[in-house]
Protein backbone atom coordinates (compact mmCIF):
# COMPACT_ATOMS: atom_id res chain seq x y z
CA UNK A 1 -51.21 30.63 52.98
CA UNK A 2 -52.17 32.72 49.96
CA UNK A 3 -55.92 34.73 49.81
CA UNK A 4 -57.83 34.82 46.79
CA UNK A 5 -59.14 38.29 46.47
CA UNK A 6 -61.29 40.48 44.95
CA UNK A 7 -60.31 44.27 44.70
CA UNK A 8 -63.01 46.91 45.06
CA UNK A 9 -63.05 49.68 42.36
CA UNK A 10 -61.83 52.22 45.08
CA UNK A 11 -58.51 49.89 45.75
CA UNK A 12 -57.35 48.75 42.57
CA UNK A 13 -54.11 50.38 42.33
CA UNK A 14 -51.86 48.54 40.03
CA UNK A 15 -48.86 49.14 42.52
CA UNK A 16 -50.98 47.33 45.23
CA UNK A 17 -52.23 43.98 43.20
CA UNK A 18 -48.97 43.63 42.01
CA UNK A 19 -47.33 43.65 45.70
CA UNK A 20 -50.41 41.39 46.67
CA UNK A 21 -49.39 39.39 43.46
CA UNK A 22 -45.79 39.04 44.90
CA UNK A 23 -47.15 38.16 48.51
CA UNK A 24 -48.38 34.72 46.93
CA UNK A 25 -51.97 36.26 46.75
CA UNK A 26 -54.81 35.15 43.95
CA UNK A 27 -55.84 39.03 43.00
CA UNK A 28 -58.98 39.70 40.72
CA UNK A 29 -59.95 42.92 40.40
CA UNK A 30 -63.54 44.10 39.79
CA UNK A 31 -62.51 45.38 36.89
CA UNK A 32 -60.98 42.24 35.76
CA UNK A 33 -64.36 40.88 36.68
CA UNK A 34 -66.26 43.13 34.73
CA UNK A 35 -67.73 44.90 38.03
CA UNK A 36 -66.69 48.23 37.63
CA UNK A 37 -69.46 50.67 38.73
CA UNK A 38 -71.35 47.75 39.56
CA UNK A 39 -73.52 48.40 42.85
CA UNK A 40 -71.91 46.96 46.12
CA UNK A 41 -74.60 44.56 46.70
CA UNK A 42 -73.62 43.02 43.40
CA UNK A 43 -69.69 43.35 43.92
CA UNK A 44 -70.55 41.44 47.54
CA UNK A 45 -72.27 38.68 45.75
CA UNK A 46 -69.86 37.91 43.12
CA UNK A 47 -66.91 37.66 46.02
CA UNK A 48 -69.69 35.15 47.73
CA UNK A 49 -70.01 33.24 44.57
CA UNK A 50 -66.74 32.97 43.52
CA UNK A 51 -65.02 32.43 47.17
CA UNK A 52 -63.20 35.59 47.29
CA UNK A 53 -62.15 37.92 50.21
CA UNK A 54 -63.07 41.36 49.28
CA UNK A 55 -60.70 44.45 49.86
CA UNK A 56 -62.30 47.76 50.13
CA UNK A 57 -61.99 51.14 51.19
CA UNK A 58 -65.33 51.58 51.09
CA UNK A 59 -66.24 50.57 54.76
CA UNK A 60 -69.38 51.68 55.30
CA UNK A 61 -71.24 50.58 52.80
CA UNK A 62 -69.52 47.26 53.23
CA UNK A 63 -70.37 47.01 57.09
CA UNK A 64 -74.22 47.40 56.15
CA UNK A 65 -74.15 44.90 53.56
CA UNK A 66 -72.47 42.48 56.25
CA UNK A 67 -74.66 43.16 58.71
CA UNK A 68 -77.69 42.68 56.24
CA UNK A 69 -75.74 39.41 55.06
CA UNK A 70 -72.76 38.38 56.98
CA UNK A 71 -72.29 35.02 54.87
CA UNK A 72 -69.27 35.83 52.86
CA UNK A 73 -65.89 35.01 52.28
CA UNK A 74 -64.38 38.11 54.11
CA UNK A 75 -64.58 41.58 54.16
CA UNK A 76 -61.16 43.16 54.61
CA UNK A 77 -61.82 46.96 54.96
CA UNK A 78 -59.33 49.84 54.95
CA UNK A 79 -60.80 53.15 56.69
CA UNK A 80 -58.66 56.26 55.55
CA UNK A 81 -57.64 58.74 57.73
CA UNK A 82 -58.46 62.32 57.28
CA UNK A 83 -54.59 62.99 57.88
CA UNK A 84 -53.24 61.10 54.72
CA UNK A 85 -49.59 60.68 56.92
CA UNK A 86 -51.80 58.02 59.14
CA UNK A 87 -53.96 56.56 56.54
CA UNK A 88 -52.53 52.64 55.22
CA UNK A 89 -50.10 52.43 52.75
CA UNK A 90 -49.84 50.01 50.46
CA UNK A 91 -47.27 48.16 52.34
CA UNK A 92 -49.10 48.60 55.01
CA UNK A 93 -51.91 46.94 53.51
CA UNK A 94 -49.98 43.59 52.60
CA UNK A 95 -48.20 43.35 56.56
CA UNK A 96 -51.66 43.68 57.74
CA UNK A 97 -52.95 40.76 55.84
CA UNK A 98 -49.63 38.54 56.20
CA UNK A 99 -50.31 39.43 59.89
CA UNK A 100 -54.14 38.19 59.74
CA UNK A 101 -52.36 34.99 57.96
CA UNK A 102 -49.66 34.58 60.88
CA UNK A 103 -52.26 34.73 63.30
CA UNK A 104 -54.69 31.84 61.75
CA UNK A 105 -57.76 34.12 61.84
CA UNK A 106 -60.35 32.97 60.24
CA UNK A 107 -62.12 35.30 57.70
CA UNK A 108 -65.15 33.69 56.80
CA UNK A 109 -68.06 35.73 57.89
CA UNK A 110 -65.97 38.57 59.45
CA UNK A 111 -66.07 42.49 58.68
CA UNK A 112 -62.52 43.25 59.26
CA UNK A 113 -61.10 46.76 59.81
CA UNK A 114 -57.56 45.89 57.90
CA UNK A 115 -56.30 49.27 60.24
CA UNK A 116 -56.40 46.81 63.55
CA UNK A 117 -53.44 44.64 62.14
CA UNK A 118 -51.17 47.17 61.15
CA UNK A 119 -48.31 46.17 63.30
């Protein structure tokens, strides 16, 4: 199973889309898109719109917009650690989401901390 997904401004790394690319993933970036300092609220609705799971780093703001609206393709989030050593590497980032794939979890609707299926 492959994602199509939409890369937040804070997570567009080119080393990451292309090892998302390589994982059989459908990668837009909000650049790409035309998003970039584009409020959150906006980037949210354009991943609704155009059936995207959105990847982010920016889990806060995120989480309130779910909660406001939880109707949405996915929200994968990736919280950062204040000790860099822990936080997710890229790697790290794809084997989380191959493991959400393994699994059959569905992402519609769901706020997902990314960090949870790092195994």
């Amino acid at each position: 199973m492959s994602l199509k997904l939409l890369i937040d401004e804070d997570s567009q790394a080119k080393r990451l889309v292309n090892l998302l690319q390589s994982a059989g993933h459908d990668v837009l970036t909000v650049n790409e898109a035309g998003l970039m300092s584009k409020p959150d609220s906006v980037v949210l609705d354009y991943a609704r719109h155009e059936e995207r799971v959105l990847l982010t780093r920016n889990c806060d703001d995120f989480q309130t917009l779910h909660k406001v609206n939880p109707n949405h393709p996915g929200i994968l989030a990736v919280y950062q650690h204040f000790d860099p050593s822990k936080s997710m590497s890229y790697l790290s980032i794809v084997k989380s989401i191959a493991n959400i794939e393994a699994s059959d979890y569905s992402l519609v609707n769901q706020f997902i901390p990314l960090n949870q299926w790092n195994y």
